[in-house]
Protein backbone atom coordinates (compact mmCIF):
# COMPACT_ATOMS: atom_id res chain seq x y z
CA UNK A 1 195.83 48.16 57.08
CA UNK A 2 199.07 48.15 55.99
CA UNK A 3 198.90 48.90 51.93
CA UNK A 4 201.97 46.26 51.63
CA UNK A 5 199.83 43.60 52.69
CA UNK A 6 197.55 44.24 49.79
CA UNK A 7 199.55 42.18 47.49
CA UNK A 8 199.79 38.80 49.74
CA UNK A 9 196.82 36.22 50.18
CA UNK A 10 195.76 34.68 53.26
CA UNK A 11 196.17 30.64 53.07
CA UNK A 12 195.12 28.17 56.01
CA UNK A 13 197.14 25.72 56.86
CA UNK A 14 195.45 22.37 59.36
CA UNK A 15 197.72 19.67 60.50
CA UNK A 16 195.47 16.40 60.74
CA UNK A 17 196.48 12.80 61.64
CA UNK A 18 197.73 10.64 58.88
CA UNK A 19 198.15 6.41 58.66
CA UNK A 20 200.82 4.73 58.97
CA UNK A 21 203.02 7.57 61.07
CA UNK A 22 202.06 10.17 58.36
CA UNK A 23 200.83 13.63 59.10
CA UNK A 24 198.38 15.63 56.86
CA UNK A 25 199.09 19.33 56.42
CA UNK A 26 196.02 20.96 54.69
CA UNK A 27 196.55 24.45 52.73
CA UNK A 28 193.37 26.24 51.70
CA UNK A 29 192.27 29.53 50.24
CA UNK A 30 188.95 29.27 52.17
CA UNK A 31 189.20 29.09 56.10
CA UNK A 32 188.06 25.70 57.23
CA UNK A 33 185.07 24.88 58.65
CA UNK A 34 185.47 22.39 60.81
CA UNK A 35 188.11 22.52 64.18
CA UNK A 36 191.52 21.78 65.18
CA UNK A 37 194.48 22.83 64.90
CA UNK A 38 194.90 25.52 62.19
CA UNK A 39 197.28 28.21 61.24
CA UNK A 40 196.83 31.11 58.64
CA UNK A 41 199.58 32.42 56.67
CA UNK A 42 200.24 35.42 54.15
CA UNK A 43 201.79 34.42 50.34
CA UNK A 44 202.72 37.01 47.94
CA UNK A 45 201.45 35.62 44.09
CA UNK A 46 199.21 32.57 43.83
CA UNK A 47 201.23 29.68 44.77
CA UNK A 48 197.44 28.09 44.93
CA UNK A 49 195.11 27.13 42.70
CA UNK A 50 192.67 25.21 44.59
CA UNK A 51 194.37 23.42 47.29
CA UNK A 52 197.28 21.80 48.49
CA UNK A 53 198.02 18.72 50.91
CA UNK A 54 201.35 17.98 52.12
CA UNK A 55 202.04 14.48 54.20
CA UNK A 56 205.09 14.38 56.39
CA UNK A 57 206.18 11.17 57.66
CA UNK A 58 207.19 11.33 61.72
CA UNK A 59 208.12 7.45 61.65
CA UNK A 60 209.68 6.56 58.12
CA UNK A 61 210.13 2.90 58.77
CA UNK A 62 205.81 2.41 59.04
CA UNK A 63 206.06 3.48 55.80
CA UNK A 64 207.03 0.76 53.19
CA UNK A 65 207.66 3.28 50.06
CA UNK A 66 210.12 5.48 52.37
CA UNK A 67 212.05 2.85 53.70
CA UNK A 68 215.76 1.92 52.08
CA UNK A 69 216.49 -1.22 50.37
CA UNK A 70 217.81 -4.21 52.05
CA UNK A 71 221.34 -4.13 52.81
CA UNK A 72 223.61 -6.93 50.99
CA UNK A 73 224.74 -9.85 53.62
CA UNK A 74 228.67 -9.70 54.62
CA UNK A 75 230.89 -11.87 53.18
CA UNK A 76 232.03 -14.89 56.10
CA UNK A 77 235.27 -14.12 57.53
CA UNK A 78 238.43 -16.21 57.02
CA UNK A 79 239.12 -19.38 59.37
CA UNK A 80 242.00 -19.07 61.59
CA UNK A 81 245.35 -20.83 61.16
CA UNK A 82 245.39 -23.70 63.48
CA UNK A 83 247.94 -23.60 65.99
CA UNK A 84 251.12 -25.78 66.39
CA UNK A 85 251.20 -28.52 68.91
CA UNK A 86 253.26 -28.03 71.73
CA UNK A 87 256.64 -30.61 71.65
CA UNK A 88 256.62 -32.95 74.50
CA UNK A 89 258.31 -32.76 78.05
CA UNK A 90 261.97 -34.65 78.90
CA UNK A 91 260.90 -37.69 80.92
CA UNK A 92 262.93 -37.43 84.53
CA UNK A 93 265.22 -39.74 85.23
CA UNK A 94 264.43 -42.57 87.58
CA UNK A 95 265.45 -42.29 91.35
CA UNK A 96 267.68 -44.90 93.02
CA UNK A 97 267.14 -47.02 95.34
CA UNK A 98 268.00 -46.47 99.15
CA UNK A 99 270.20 -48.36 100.93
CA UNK A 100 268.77 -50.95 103.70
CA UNK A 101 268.97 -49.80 107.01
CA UNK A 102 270.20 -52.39 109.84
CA UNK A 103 267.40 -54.10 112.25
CA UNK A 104 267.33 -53.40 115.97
CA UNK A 105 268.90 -57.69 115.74
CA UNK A 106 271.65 -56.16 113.88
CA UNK A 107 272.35 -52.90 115.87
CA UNK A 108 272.61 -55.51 119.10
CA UNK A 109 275.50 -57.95 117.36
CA UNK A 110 277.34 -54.83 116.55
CA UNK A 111 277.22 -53.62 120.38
CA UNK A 112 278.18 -57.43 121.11
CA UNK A 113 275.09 -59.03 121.96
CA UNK A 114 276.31 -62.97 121.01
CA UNK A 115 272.66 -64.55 121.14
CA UNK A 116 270.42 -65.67 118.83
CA UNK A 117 267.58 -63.97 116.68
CA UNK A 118 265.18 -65.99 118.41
CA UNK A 119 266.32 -65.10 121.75
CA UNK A 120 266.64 -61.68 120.90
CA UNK A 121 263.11 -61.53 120.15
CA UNK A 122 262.19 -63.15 123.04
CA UNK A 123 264.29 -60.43 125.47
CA UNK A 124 261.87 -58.19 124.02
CA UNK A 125 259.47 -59.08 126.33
CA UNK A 126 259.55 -57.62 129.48
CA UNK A 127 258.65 -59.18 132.91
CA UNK A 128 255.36 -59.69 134.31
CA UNK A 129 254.26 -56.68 136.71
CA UNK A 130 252.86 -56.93 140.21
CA UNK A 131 249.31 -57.45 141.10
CA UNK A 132 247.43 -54.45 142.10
CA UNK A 133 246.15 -53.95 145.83
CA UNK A 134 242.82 -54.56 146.33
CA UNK A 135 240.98 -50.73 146.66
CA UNK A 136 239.60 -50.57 150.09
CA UNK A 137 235.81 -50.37 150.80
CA UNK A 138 233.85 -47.10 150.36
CA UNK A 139 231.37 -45.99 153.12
CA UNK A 140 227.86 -46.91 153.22
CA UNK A 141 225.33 -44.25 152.22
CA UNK A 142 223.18 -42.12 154.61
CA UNK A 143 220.04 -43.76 155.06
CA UNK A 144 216.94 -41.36 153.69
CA UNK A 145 215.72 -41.04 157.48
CA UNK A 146 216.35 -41.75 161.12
CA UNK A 147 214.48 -42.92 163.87
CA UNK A 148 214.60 -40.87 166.55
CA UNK A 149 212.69 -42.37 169.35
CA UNK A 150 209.15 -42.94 170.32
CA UNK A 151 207.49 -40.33 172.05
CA UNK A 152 203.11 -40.43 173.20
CA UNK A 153 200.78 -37.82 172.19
CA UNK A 154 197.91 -37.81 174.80
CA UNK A 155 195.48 -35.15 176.62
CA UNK A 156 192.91 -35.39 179.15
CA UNK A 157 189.65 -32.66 178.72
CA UNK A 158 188.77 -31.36 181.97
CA UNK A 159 185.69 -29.75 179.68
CA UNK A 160 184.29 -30.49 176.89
CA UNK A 161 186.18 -29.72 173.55
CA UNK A 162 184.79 -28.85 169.82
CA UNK A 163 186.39 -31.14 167.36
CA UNK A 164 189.12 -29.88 165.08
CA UNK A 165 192.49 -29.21 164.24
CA UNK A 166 195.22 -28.36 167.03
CA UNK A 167 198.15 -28.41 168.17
CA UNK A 168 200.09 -30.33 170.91
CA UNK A 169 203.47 -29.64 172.29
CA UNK A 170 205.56 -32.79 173.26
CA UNK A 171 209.02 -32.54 175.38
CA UNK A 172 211.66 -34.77 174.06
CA UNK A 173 215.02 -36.02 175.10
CA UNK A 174 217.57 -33.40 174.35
CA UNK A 175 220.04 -36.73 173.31
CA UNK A 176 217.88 -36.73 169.78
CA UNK A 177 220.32 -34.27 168.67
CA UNK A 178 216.70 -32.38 167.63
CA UNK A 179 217.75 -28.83 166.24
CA UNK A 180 214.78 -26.12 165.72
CA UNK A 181 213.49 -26.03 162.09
CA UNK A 182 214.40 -29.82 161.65
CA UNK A 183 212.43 -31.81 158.94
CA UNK A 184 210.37 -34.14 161.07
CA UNK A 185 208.00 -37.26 160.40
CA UNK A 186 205.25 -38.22 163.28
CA UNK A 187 204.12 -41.88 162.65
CA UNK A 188 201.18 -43.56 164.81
CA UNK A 189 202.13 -46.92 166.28
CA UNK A 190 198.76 -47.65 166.31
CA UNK A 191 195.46 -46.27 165.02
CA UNK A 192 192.50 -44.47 167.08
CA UNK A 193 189.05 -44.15 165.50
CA UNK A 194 188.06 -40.41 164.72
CA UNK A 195 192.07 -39.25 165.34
CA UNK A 196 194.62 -38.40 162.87
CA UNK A 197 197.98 -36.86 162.79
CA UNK A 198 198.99 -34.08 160.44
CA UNK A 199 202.71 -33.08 161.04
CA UNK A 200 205.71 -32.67 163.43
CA UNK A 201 207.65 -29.39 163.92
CA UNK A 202 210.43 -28.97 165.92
CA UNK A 203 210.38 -26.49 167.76
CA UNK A 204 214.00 -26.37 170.29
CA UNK A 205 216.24 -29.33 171.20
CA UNK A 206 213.56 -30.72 173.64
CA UNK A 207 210.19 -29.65 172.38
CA UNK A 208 208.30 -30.17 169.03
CA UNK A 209 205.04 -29.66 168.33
CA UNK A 210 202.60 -31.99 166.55
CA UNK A 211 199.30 -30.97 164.95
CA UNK A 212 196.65 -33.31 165.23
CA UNK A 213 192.78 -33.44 164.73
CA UNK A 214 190.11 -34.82 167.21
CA UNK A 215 186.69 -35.22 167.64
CA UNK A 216 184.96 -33.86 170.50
CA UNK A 217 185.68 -34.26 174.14
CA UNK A 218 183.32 -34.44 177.28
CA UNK A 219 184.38 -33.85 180.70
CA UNK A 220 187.00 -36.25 181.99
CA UNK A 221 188.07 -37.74 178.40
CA UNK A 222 191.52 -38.91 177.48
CA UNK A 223 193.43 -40.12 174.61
CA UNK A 224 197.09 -41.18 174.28
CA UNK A 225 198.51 -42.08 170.98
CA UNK A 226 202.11 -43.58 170.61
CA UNK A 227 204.14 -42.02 168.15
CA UNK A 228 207.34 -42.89 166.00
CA UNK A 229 209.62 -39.52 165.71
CA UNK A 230 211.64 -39.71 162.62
CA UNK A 231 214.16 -37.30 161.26
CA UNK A 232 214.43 -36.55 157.33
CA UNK A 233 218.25 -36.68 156.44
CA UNK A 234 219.27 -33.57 153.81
């Protein structure tokens, strides 16, 4: 050991938690028992007899006997002068007024018109203006459809026939003015038990085709149907 150290003492110092923001620091001769935080430090003479506690304060104002006295309140400020009115504008001076301008009566007798007011006002008026011609008639509308003519839908079985749908090409005057892909309209002049008719197509300017359904045929049987050929106008 070094023989300089001889003549210092060994003192412990703990730093423990205080109230009100304080912080113990412990010094002791003796090393603490118990844990924490702790530091031990060398003093030349005996600046202890027993023990020492120090309390540092980390937050003075939680403190009441640390804090300063209360301040003295200001003294009010001084009101301001008030300020002088403002002086008042000149008042303009009044237009005027205009002189009156002539009327159209006037402006006439200076050019030398030698009539009255009256009939002044009454030359105003202008004459009366031709009738209008009547607007000539517009066209009448196309009509929805057109009748084309009547043509018959018939066949005779020379052997017998299942019942069904089919089809049934029909030759036509080439005078209907019938063009291929045409929107047509087959209607029945009359009715035939067990028959019906489906649609029209056209098919060249003298042949359409019209599908139909019938029952069954035997040997030898015929049917003829009158139809109505109508064309649907665009």
């Amino acid at each position: 050991m070094d023989p300089t150290l001889s003549t210092y003492q060994r003192i412990y110092l703990q730093l423990k938690r205080g109230d009100a923001g304080k912080v113990r620091m412990v010094f002791s001769r003796l090393k603490p028992e118990s844990g924490g935080a702790m530091v031990a430090l060398l003093s030349r003479g005996s600046i202890l007899s027993d023990g020492m506690e120090v309390q540092l304060v980390s937050d003075p104002s939680a403190d009441p006997a640390l804090r300063g006295k209360d301040g003295t309140n200001g003294t009010n400020g001084t009101n301001g002068r008030d300020g002088v009115d403002g002086k008042n504008g000149v008042d303009g001076k009044a237009g005027t007024n205009g002189i009156d301008g002539q009327s159209a009566y006037d402006i006439a007798k200076s050019l030398g018109y030698s009539g009255t007011k009256a009939q002044f006002i009454a030359s105003l008026v202008g004459a009366g203006g031709k009738d209008g011609k009547d607007g000539s008639n517009g066209s009448d509308g196309r009509s929805a459809s057109a009748l084309l003519g009547t043509v018959n839908l018939g066949q005779t079985a020379t052997v017998a026939i299942s019942a069904g749908t089919r089809r049934l090409p029909i030759t036509i005057p080439a005078g209907w003015g019938v063009v291929a892909g045409d929107a047509l309209m087959a209607l029945p002049s009359a009715t035939i038990a067990g028959y019906a008719i489906h649609d029209v197509v056209a098919v060249s300017p003298t042949s359409i085709s019209v599908g139909f359904t019938a029952p069954l045929l035997a040997i030898g049987a015929s049917f003829t149907i009158p139809l109505r050929i109508a064309r649907l106008n665009p």
